[in-house]
Protein backbone atom coordinates (compact mmCIF):
# COMPACT_ATOMS: atom_id res chain seq x y z
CA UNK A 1 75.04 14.08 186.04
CA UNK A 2 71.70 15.69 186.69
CA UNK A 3 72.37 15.33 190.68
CA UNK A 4 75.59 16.95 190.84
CA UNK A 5 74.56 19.66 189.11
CA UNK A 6 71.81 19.74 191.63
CA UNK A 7 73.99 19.91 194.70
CA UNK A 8 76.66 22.23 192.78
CA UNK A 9 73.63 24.36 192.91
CA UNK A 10 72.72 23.95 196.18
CA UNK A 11 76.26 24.69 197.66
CA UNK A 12 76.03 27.96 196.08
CA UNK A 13 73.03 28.76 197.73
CA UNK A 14 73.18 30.76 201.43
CA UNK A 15 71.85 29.55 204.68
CA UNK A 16 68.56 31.14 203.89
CA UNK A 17 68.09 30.43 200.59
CA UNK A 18 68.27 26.51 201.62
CA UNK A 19 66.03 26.79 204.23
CA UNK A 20 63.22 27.86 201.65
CA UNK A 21 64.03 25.33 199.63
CA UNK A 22 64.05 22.91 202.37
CA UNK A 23 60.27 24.18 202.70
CA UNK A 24 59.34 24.51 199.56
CA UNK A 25 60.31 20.63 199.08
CA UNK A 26 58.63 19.64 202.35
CA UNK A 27 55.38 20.83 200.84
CA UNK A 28 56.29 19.05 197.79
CA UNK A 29 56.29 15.67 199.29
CA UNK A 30 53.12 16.50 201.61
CA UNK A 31 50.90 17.30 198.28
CA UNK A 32 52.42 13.90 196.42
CA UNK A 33 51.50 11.77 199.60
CA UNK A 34 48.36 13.41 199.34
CA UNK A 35 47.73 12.94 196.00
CA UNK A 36 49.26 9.37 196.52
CA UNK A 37 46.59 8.63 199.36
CA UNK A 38 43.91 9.82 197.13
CA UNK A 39 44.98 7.48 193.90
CA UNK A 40 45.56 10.99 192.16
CA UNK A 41 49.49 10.22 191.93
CA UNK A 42 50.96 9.16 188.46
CA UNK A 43 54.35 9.06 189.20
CA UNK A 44 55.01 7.58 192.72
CA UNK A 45 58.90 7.34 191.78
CA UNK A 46 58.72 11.28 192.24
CA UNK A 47 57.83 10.74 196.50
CA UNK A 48 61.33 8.78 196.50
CA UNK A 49 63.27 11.38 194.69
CA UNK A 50 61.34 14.31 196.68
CA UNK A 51 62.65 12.43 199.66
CA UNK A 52 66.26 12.11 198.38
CA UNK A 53 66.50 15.90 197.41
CA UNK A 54 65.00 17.09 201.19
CA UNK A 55 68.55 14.39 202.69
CA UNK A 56 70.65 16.39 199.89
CA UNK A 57 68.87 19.81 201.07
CA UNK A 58 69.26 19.17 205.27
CA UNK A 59 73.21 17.79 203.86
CA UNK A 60 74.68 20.56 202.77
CA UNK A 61 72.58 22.69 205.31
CA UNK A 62 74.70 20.63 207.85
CA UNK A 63 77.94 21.12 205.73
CA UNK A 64 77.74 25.15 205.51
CA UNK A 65 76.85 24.69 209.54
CA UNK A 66 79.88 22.88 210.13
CA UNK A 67 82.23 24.81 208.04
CA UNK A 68 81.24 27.82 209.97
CA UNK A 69 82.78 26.83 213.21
């Protein structure tokens, strides 16, 4: 499935590498609420699955955190 690919990909990442993405996604969902408040979005679905990916993101931030100790 497409999402555990995506999380395979995250575990693989380091501490720092998730943090950017973790950023990088953040931003994401600012510029679609944005573009959402604006009437400029064509895909709302995409703030919902923006949203999910930041929980997987902050998860597996939490599960390398937690491993660690």
């Amino acid at each position: 499935m497409k999402t555990n690919k995506f999380i395979e990909d995250l575990r693989a990442k380091t501490a720092a590498e998730l943090n950017e993405e973790l950023v990088a996604a953040k931003k994401e969902l600012f510029n679609l609420r944005f573009q959402n408040a604006t009437n400029q979005l064509d895909n709302t679905g995409r703030i919902k699955e923006v949203r999910r990916n930041i929980a997987r993101i902050q998860t597996v931030i939490t599960e390398q955190a937690n491993a660690s100790k």
